[in-house]
Structures are given as structure tokens and as C-alpha cells.
C-alpha atoms as a PDB file:
ATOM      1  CA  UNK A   1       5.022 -23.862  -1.413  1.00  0.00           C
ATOM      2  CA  UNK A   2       8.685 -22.731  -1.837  1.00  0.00           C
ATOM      3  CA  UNK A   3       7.538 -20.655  -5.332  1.00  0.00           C
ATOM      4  CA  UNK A   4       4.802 -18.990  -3.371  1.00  0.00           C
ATOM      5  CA  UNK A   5       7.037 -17.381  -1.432  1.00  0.00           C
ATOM      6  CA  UNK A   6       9.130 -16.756  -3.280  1.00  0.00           C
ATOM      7  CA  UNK A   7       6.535 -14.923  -5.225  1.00  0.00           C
ATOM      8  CA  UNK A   8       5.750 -13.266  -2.064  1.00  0.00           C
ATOM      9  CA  UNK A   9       8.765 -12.070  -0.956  1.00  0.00           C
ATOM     10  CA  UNK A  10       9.397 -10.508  -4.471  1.00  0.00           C
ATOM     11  CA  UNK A  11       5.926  -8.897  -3.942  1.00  0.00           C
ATOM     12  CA  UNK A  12       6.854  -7.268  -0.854  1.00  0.00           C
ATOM     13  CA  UNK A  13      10.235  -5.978  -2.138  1.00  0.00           C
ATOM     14  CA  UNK A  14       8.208  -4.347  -5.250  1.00  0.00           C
ATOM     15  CA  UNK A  15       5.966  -2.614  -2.812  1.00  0.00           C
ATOM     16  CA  UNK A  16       8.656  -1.675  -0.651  1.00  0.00           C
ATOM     17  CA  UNK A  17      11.009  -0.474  -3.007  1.00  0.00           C
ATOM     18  CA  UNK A  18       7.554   1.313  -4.665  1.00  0.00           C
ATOM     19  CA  UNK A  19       7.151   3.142  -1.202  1.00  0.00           C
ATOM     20  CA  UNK A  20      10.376   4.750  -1.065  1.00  0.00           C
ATOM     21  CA  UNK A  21      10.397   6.227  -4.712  1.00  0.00           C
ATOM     22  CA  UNK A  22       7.307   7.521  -3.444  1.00  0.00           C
ATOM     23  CA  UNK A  23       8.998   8.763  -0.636  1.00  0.00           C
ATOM     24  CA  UNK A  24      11.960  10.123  -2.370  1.00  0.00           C
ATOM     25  CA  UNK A  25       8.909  12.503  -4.164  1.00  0.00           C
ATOM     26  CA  UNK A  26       7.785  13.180  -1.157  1.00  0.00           C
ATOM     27  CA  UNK A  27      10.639  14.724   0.860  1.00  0.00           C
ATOM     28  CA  UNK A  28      11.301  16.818  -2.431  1.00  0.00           C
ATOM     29  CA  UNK A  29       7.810  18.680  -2.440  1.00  0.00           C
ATOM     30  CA  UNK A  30       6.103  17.597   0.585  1.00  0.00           C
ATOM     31  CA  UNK A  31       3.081  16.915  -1.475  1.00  0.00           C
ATOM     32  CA  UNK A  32       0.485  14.180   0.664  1.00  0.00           C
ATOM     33  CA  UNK A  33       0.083  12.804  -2.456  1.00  0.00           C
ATOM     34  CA  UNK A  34       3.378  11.001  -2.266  1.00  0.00           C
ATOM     35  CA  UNK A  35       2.794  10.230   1.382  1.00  0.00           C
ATOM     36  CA  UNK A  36      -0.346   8.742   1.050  1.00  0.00           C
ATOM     37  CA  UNK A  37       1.400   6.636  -1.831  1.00  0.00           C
ATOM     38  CA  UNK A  38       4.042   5.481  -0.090  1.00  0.00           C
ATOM     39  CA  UNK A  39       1.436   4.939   3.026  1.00  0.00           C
ATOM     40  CA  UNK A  40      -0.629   2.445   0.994  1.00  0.00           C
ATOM     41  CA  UNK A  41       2.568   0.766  -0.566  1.00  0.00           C
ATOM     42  CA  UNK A  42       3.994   0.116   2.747  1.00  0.00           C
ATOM     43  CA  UNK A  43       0.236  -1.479   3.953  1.00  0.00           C
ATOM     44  CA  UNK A  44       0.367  -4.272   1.000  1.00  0.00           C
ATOM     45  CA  UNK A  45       3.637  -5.024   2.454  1.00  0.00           C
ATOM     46  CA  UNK A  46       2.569  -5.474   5.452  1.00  0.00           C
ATOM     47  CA  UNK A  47      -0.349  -7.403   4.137  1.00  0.00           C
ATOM     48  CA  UNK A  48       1.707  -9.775   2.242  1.00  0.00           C
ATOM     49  CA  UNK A  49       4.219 -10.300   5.012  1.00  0.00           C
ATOM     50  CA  UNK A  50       1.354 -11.285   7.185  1.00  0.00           C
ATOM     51  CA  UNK A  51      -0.632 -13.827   5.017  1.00  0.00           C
ATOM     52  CA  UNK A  52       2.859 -15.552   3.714  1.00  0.00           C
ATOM     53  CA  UNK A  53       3.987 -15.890   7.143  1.00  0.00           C
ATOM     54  CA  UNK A  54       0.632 -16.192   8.768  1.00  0.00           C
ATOM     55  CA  UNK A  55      -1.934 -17.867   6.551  1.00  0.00           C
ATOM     56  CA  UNK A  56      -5.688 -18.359   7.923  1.00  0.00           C
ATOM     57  CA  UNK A  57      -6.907 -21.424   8.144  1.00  0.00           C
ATOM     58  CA  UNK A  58     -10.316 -19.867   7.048  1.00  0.00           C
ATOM     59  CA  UNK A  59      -9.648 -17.995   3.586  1.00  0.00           C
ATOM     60  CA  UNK A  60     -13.134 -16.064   4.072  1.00  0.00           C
ATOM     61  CA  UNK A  61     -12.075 -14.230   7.360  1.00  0.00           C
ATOM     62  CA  UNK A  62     -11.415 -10.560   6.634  1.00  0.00           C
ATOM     63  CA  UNK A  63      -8.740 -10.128   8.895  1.00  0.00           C
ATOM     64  CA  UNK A  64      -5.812  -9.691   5.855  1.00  0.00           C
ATOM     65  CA  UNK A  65      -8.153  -7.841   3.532  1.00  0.00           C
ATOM     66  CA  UNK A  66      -8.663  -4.778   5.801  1.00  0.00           C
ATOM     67  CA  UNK A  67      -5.053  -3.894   5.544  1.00  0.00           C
ATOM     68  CA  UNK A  68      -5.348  -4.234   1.711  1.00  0.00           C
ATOM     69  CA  UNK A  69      -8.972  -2.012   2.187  1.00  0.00           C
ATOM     70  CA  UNK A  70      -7.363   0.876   4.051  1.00  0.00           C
ATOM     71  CA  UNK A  71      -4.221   1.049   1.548  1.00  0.00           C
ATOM     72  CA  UNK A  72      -6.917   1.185  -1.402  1.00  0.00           C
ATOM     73  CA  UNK A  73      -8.642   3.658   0.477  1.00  0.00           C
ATOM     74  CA  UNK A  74      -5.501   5.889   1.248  1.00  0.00           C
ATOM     75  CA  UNK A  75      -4.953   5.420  -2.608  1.00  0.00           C
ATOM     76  CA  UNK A  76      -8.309   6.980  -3.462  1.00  0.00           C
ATOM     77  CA  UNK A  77      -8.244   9.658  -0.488  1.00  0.00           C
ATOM     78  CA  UNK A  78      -4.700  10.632  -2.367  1.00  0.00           C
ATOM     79  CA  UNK A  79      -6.283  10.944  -5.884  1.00  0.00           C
ATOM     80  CA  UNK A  80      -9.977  13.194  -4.431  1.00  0.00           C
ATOM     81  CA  UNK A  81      -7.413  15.083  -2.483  1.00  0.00           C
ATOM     82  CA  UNK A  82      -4.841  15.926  -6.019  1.00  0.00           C
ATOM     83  CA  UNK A  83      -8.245  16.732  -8.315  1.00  0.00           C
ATOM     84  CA  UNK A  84     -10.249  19.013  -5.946  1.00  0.00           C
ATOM     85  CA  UNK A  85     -11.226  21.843  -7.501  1.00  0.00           C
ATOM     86  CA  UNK A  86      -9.906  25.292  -4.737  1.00  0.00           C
ATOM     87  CA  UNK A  87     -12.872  27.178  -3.567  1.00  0.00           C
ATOM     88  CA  UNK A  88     -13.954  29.970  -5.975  1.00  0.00           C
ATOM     89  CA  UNK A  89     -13.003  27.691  -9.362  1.00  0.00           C
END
């Protein structure tokens, strides 16, 4: 038990310290793809913290994985958004 969270709590330093390079970008051309970067790194934090500190007794309930689902889907909203083609192209 004590490696797993250990593990964990490395896992939600990564994603942390991910989120504020990403945020560093961000402040220095205010492009959403950095935001929505640092968005989604900041949700698998979150999602970590929650299932090492709060584990389900039921591993099947989605609860956790919804977090993880929206910061995948902020992900992929970031990359449709960066390689749309402007109107006229």
C-alpha cells in the first residue's frame, strides 16, 4: 500500500508540475491550446488525488473515470481546435 502511493503522489506532482509549464505557455501567447492543456493536466490530478485518498469499494463505478473522460476530452477539443482549417482555406 505505502508504494502505491507513493506512486500516486509522484503521479500527481508530474501532472501538476505538467499543468503549469503549460501554463507558463499560456500566459506568454494566450493560446487555449495551453489552457485547455493545463485544464486536463490539472483534472488527472484531481482524479488521482481522489481515488488514492478515496478508493471505491466497487472498481466498476464510473464515478473517478469521468474526471479522467472530461480531461481526455478537453485534450482532444484542444487538438480539433489547433488544426481547423479558417474559413475560405
Amino acid at each position: 500500500m505505502q508504494a502505491n502511493a507513493l506512486l500516486s503522489g509522484a503521479i500527481i506532482m508530474a501532472a501538476l508540475t505538467i499543468a503549469l509549464f503549460f501554463l507558463r505557455f499560456w500566459r506568454q501567447t494566450r493560446d487555449r491550446f495551453f489552457l485547455y492543456f493545463a485544464l486536463a493536466f490539472v483534472l488527472e490530478a484531481l482524479q488521482r488525488l481522489l481515488s488514492a485518498n478515496f478508493p471505491l469499494s466497487n472498481p466498476d463505478v464510473p464515478m473517478y473515470y469521468l474526471l479522467r473522460l472530461a480531461a481526455y476530452g478537453l485534450i482532444i477539443v484542444a487538438i480539433l481546435g489547433k488544426n481547423r482549417r479558417p474559413p475560405g482555406d
